[in-house]
PDB file of N, CA and C in Angstrom:
ATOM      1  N   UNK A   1      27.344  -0.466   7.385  1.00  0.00           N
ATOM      2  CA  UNK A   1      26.458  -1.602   7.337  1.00  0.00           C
ATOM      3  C   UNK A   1      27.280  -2.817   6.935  1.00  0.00           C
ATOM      4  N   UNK A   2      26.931  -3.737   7.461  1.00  0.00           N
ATOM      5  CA  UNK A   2      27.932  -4.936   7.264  1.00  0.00           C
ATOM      6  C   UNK A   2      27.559  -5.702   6.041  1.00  0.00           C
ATOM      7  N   UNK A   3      28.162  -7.093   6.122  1.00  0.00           N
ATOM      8  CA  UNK A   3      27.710  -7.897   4.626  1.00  0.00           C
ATOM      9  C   UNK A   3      26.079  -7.997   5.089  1.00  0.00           C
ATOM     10  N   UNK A   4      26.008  -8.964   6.401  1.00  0.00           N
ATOM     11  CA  UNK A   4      24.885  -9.439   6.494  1.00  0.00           C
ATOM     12  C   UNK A   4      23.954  -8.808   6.813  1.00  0.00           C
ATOM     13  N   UNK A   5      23.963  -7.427   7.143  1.00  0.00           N
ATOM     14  CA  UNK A   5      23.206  -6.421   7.359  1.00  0.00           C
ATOM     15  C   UNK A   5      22.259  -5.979   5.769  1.00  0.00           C
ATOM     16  N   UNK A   6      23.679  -5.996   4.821  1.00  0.00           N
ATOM     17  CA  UNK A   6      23.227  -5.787   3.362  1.00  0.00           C
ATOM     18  C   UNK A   6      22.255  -6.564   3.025  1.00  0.00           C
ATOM     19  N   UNK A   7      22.542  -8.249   2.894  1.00  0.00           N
ATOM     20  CA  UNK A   7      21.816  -9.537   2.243  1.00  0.00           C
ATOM     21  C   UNK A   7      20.329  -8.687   3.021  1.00  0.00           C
ATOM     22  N   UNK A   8      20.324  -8.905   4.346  1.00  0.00           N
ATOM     23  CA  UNK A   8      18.799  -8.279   4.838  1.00  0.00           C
ATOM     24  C   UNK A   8      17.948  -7.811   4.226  1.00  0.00           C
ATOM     25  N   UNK A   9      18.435  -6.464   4.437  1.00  0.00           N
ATOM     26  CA  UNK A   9      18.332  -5.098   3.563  1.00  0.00           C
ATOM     27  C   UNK A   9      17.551  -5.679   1.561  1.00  0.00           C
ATOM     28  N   UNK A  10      18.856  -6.289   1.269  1.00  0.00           N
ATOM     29  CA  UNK A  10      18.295  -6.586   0.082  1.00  0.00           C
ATOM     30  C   UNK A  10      16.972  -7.588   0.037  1.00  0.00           C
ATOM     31  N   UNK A  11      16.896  -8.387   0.572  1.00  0.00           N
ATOM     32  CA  UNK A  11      16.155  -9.641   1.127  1.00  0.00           C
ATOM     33  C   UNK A  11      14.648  -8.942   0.910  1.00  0.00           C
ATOM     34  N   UNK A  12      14.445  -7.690   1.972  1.00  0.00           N
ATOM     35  CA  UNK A  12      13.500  -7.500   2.320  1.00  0.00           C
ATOM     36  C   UNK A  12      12.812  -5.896   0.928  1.00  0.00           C
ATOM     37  N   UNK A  13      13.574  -5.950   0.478  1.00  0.00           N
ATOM     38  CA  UNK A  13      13.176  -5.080  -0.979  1.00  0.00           C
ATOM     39  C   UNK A  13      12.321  -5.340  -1.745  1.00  0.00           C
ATOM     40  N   UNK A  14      11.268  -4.860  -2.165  1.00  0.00           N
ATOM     41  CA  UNK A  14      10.628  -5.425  -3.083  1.00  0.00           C
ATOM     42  C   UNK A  14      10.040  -4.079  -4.240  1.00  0.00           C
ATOM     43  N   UNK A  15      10.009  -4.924  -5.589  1.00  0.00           N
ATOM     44  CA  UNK A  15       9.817  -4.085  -6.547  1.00  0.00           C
ATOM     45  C   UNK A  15       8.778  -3.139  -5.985  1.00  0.00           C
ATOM     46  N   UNK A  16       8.358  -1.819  -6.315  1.00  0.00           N
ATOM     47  CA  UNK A  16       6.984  -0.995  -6.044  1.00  0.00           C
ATOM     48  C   UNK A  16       6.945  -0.675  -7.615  1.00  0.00           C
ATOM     49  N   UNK A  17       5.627  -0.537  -7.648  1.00  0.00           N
ATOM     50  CA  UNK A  17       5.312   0.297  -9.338  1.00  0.00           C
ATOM     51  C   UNK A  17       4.677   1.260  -8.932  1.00  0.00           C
ATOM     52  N   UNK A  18       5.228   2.632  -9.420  1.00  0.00           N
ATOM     53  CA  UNK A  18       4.594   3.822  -9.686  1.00  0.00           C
ATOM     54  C   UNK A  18       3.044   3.726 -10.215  1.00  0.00           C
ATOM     55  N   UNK A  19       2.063   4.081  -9.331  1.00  0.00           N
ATOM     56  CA  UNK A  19       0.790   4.328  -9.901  1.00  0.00           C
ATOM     57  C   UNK A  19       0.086   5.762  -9.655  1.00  0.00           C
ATOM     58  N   UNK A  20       0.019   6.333  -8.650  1.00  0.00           N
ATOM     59  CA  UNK A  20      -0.937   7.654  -8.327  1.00  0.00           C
ATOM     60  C   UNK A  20      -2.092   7.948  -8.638  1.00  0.00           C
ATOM     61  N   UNK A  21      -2.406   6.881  -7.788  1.00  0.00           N
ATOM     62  CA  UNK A  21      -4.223   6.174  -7.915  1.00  0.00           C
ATOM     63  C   UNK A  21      -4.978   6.703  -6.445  1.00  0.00           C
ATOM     64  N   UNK A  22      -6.003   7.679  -6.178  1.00  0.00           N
ATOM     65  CA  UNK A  22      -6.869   7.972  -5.767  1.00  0.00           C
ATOM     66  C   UNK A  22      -7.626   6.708  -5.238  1.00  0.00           C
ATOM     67  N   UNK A  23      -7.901   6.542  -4.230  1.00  0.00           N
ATOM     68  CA  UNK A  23      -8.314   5.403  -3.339  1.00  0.00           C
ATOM     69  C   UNK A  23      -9.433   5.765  -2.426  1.00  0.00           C
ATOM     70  N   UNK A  24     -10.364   4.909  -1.841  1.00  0.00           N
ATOM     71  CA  UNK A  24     -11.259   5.420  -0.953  1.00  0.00           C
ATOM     72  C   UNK A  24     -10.691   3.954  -0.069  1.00  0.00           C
ATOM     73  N   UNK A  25     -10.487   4.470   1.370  1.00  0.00           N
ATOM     74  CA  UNK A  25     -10.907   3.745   2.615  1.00  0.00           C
ATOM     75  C   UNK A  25     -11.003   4.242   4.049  1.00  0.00           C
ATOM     76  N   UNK A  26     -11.302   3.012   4.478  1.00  0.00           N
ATOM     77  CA  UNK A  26     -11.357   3.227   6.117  1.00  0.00           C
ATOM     78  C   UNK A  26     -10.645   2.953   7.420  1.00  0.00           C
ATOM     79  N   UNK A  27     -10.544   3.920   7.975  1.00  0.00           N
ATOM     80  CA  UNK A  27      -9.442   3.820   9.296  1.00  0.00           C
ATOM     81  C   UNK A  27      -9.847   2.482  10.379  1.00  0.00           C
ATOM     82  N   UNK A  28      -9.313   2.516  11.124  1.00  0.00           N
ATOM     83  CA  UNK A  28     -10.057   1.980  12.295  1.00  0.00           C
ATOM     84  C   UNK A  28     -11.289   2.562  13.163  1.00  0.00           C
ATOM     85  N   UNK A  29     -11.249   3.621  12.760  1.00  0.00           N
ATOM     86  CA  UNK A  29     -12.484   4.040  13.326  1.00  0.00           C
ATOM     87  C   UNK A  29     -13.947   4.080  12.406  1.00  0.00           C
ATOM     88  N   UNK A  30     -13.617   3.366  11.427  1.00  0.00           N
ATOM     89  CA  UNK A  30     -14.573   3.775  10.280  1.00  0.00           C
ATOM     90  C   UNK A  30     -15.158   4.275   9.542  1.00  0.00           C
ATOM     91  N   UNK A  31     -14.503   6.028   9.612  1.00  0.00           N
ATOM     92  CA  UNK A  31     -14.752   6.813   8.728  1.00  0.00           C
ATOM     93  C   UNK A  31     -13.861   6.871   7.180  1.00  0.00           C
ATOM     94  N   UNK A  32     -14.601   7.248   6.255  1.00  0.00           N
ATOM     95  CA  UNK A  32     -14.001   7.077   5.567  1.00  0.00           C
ATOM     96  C   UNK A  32     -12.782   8.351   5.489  1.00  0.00           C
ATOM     97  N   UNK A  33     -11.557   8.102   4.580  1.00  0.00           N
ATOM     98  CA  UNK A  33     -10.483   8.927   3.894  1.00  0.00           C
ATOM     99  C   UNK A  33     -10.253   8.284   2.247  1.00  0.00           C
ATOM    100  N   UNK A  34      -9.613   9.480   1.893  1.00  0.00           N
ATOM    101  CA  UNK A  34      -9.127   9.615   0.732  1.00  0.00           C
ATOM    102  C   UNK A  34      -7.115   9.154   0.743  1.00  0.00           C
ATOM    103  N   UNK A  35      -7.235   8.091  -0.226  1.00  0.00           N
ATOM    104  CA  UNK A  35      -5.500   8.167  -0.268  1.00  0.00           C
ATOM    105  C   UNK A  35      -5.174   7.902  -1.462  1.00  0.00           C
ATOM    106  N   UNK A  36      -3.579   9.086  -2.330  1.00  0.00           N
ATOM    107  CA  UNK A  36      -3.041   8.923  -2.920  1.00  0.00           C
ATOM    108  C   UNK A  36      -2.178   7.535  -2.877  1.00  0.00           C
ATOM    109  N   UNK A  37      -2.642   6.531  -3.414  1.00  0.00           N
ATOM    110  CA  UNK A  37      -1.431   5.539  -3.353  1.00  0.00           C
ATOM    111  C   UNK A  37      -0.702   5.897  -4.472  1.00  0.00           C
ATOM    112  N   UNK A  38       0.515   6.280  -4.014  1.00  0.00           N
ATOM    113  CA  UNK A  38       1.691   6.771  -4.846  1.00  0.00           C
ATOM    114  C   UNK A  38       2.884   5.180  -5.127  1.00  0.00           C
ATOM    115  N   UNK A  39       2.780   3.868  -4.985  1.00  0.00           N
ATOM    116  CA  UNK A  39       3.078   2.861  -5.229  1.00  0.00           C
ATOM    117  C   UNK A  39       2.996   2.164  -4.719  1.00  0.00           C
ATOM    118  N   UNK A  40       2.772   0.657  -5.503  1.00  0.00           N
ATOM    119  CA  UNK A  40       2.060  -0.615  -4.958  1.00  0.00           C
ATOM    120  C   UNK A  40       2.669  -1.887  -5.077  1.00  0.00           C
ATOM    121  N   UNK A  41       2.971  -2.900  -4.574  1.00  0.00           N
ATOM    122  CA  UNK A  41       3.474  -4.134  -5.246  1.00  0.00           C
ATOM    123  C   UNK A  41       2.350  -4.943  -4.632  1.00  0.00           C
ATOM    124  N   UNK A  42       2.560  -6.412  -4.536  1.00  0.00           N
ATOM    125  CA  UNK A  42       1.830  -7.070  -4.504  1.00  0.00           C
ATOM    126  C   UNK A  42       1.580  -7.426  -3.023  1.00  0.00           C
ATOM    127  N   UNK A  43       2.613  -7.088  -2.101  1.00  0.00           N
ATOM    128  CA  UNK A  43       2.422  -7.221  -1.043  1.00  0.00           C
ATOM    129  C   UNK A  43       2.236  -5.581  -0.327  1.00  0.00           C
ATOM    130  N   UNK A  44       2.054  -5.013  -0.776  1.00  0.00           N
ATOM    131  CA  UNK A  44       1.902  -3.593   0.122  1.00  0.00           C
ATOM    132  C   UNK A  44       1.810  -2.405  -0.707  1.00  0.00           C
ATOM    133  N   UNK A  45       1.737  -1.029   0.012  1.00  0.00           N
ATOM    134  CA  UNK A  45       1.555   0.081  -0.749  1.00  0.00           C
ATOM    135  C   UNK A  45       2.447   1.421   0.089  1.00  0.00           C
ATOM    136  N   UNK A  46       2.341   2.649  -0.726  1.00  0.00           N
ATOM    137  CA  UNK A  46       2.851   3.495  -0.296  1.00  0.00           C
ATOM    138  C   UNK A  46       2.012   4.469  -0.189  1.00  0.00           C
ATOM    139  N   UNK A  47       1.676   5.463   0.206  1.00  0.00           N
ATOM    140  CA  UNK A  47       0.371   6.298  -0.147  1.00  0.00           C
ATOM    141  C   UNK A  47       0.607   7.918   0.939  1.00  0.00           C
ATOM    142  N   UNK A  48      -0.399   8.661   0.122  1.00  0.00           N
ATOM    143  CA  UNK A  48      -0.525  10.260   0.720  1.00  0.00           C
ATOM    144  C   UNK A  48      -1.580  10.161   1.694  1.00  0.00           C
ATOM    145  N   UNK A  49      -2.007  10.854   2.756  1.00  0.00           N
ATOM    146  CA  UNK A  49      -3.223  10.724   3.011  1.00  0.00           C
ATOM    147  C   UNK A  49      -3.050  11.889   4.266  1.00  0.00           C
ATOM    148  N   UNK A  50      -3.932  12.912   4.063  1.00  0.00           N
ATOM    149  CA  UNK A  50      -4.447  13.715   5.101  1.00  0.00           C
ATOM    150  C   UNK A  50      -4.676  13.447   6.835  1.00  0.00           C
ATOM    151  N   UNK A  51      -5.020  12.149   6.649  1.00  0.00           N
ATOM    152  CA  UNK A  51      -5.379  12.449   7.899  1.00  0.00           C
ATOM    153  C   UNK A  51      -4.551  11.154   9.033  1.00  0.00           C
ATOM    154  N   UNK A  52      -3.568  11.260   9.864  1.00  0.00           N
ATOM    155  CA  UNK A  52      -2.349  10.843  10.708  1.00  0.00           C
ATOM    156  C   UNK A  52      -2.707   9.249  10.992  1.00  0.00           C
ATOM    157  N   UNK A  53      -2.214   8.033  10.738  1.00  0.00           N
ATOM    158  CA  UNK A  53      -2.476   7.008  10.963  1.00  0.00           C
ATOM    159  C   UNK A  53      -1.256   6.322  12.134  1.00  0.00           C
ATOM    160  N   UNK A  54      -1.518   5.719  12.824  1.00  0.00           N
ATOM    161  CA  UNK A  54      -0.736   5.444  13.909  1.00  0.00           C
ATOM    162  C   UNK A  54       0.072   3.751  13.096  1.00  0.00           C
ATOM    163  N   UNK A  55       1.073   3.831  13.708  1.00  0.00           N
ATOM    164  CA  UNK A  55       1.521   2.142  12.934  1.00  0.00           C
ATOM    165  C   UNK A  55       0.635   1.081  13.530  1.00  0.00           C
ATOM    166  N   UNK A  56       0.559   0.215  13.097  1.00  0.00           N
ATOM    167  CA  UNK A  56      -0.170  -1.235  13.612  1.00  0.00           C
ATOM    168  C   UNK A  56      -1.897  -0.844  12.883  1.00  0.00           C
ATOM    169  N   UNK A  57      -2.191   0.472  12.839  1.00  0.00           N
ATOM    170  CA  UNK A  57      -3.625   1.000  12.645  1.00  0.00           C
ATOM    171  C   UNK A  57      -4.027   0.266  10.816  1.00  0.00           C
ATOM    172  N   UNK A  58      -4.988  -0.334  10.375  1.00  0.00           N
ATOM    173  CA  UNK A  58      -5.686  -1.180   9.737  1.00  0.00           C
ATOM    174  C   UNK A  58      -6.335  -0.508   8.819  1.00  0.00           C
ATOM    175  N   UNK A  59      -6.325  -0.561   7.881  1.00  0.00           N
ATOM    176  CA  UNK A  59      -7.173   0.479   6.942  1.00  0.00           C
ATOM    177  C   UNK A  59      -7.706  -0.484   6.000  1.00  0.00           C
ATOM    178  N   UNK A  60      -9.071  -0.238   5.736  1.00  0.00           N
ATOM    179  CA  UNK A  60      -9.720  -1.099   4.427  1.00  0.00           C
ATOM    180  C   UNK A  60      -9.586  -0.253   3.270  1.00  0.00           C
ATOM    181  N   UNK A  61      -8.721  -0.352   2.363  1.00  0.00           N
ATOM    182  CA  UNK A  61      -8.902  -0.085   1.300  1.00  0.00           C
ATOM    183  C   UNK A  61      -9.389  -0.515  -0.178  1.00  0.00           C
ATOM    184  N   UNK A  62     -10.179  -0.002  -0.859  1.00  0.00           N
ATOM    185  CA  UNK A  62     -11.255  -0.317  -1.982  1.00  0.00           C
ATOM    186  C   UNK A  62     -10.175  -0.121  -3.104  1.00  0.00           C
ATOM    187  N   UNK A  63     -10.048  -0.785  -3.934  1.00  0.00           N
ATOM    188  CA  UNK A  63      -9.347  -0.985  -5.127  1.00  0.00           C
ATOM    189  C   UNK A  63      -9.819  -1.862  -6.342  1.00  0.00           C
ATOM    190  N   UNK A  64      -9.668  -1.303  -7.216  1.00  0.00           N
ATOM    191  CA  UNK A  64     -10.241  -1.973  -8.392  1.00  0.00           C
ATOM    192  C   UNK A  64      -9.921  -3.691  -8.687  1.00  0.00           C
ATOM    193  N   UNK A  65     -10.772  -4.346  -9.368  1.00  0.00           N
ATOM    194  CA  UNK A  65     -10.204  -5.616  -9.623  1.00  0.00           C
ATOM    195  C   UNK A  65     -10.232  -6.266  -8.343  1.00  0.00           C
ATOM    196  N   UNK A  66      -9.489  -6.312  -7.136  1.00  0.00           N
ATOM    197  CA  UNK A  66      -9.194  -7.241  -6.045  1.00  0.00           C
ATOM    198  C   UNK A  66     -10.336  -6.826  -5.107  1.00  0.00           C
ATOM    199  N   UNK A  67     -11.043  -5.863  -5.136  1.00  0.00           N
ATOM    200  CA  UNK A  67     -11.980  -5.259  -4.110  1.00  0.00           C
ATOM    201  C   UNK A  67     -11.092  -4.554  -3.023  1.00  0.00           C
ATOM    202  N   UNK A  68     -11.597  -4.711  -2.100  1.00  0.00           N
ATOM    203  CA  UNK A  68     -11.184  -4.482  -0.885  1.00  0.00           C
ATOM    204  C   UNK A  68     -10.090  -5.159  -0.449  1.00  0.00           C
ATOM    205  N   UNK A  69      -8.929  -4.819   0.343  1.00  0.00           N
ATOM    206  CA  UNK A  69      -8.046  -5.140   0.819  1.00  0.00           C
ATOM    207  C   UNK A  69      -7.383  -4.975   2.508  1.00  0.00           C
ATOM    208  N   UNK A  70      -7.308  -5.125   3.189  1.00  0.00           N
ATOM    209  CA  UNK A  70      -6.759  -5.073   4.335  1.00  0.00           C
ATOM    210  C   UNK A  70      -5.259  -4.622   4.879  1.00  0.00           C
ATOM    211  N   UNK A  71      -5.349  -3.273   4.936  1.00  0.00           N
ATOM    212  CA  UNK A  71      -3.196  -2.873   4.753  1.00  0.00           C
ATOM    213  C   UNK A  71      -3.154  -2.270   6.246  1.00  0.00           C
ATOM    214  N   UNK A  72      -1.899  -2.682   6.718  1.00  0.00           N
ATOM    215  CA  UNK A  72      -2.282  -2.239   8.169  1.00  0.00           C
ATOM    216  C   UNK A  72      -0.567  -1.266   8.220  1.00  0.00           C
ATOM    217  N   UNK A  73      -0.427  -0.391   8.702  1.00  0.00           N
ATOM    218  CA  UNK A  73       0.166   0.647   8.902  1.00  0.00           C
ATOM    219  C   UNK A  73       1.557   0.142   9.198  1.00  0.00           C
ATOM    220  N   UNK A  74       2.829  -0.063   8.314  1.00  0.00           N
ATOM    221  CA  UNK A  74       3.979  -0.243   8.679  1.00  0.00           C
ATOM    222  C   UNK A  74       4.778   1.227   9.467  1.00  0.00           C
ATOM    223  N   UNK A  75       4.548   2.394   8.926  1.00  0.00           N
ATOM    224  CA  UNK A  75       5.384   3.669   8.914  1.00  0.00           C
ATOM    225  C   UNK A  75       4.671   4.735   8.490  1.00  0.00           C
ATOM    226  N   UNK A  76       4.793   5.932   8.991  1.00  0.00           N
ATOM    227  CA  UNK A  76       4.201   7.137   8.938  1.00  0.00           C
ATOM    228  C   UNK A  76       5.582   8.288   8.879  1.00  0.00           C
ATOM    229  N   UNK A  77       5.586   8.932   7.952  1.00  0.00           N
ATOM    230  CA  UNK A  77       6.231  10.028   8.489  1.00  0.00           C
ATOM    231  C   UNK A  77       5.553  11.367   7.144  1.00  0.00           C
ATOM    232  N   UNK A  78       4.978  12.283   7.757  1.00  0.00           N
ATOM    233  CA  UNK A  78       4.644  13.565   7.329  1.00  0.00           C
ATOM    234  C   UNK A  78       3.950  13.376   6.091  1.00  0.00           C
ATOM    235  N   UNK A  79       2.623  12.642   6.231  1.00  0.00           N
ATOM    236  CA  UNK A  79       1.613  13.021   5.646  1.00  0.00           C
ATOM    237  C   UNK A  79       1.866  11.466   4.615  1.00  0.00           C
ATOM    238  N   UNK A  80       2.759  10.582   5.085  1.00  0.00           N
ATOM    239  CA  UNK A  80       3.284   9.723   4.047  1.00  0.00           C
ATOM    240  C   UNK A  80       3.177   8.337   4.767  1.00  0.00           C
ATOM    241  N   UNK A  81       3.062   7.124   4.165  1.00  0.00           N
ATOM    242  CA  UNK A  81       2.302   5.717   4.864  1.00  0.00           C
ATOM    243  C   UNK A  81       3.010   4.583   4.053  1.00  0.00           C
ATOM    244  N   UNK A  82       3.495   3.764   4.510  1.00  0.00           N
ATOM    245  CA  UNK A  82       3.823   2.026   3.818  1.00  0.00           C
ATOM    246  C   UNK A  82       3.051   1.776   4.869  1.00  0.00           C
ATOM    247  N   UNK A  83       2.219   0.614   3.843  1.00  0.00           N
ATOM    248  CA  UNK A  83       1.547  -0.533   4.553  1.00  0.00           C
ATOM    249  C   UNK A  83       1.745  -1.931   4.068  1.00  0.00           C
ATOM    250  N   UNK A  84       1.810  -2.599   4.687  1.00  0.00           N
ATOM    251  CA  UNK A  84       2.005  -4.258   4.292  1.00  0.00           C
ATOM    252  C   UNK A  84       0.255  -4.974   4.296  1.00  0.00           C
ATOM    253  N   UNK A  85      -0.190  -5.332   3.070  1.00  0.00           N
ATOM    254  CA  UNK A  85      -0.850  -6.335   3.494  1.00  0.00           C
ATOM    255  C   UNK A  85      -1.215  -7.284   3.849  1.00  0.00           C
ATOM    256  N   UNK A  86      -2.133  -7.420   3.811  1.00  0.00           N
ATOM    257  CA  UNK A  86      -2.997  -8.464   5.413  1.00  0.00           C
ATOM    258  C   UNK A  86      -3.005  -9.633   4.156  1.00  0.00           C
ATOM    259  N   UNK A  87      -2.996  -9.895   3.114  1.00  0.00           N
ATOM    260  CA  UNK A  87      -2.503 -10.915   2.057  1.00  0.00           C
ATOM    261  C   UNK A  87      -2.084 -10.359   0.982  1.00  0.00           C
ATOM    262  N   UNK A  88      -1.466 -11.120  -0.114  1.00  0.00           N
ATOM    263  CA  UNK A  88      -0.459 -11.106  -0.931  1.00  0.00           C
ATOM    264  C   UNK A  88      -1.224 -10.802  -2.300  1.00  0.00           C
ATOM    265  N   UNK A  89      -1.414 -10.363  -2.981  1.00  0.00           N
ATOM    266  CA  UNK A  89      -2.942 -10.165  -4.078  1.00  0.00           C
ATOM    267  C   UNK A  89      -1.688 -11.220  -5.166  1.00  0.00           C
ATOM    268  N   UNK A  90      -2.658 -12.289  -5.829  1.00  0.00           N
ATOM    269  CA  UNK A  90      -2.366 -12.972  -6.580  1.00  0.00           C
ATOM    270  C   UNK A  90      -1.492 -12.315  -7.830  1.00  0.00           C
ATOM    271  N   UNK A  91      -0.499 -13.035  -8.074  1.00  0.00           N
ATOM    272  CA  UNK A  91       0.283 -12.133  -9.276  1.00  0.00           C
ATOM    273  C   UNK A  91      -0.694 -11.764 -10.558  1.00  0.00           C
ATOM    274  N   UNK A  92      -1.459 -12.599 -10.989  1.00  0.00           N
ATOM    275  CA  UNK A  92      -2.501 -12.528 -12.347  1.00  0.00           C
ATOM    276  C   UNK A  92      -3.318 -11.045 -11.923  1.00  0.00           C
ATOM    277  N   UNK A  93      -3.707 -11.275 -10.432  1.00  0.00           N
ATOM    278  CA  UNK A  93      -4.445 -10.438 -10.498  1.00  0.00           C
ATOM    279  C   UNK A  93      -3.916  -9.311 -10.063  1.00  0.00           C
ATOM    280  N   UNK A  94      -2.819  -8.831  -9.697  1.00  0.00           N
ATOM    281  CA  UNK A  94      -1.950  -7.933  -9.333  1.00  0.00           C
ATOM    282  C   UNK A  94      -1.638  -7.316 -10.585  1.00  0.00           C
ATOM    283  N   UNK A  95      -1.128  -7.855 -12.173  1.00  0.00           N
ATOM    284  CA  UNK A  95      -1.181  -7.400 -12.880  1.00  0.00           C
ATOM    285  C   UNK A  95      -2.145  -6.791 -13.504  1.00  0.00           C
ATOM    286  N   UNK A  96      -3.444  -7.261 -13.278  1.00  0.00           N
ATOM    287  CA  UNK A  96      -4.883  -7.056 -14.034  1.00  0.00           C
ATOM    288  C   UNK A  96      -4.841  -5.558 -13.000  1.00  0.00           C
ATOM    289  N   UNK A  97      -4.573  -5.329 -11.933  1.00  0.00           N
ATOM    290  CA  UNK A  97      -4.735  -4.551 -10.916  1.00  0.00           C
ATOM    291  C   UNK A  97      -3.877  -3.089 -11.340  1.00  0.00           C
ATOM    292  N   UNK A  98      -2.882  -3.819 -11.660  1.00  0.00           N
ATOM    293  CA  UNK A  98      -1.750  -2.638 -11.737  1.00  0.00           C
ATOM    294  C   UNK A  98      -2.286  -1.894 -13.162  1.00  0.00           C
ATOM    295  N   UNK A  99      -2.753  -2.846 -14.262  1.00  0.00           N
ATOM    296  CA  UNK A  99      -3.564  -1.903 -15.725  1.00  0.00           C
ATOM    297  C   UNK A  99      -4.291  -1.390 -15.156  1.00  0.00           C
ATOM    298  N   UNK A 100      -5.597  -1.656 -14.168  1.00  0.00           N
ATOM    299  CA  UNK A 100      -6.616  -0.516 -13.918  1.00  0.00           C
ATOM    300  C   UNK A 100      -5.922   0.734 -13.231  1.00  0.00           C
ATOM    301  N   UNK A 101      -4.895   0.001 -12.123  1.00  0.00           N
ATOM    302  CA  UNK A 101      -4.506   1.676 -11.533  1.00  0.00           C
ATOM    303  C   UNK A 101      -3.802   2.666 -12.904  1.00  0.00           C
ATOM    304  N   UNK A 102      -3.088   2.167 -13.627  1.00  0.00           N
ATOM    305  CA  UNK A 102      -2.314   3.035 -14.336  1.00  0.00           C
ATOM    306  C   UNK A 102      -2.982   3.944 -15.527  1.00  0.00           C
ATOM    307  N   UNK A 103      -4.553   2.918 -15.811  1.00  0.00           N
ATOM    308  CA  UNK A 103      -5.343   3.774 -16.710  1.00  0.00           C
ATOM    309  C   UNK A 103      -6.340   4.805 -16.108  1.00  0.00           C
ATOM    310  N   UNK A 104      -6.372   4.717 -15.188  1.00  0.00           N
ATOM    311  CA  UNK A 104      -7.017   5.445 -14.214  1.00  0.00           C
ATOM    312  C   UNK A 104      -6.143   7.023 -13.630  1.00  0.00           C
ATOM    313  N   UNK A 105      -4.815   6.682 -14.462  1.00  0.00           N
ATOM    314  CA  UNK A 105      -4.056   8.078 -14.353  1.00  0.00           C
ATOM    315  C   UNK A 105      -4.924   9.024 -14.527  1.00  0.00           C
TER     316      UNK A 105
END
């Protein structure tokens, strides 16, 4: 990997915090699922989930504090999901967000 390959790479990193917070949402088709979000930052998440999501595919997810959110499918591989969201959850409230997921262990 080159220099400028690196800067990228680093560029596009962003902190995640460990949470393993139980989630309810919905696919594009509108049924509901269950997802482990196994870490979150303010712009996106990482998560478990049973049932196969295609990339680009949109999921509403319900979360404490911010409500509902809009994360649409960056990557899939074996039962495992990054999504980027559809907006940036305010830092104040990202923190207020991140205490409910973590007491909710």
């Amino acid at each position: 990997m080159g220099l400028a390959q690196a800067a990228i790479t680093e560029d596009r990193a962003i902190t995640r915090d460990e949470v393993h917070y139980r989630a309810r949402a919905t696919g594009p088709d509108m049924r509901p699922v269950t997802l482990l979000i196994v870490n979150m930052s303010a712009l996106g998440l990482m998560a478990r989930c049973d049932v196969e999501f295609a990339v680009g595919d949109r999921l509403r997810v319900s979360l404490p504090v911010v409500g509902t959110v809009i994360a649409e499918v960056r990557w899939w591989l074996g039962g495992r999901m990054g999504c980027e969201l559809e907006r940036t959850i305010d830092l104040a409230d990202y923190y207020e967000l991140l205490a409910a997921l973590l007491k909710a262990r």
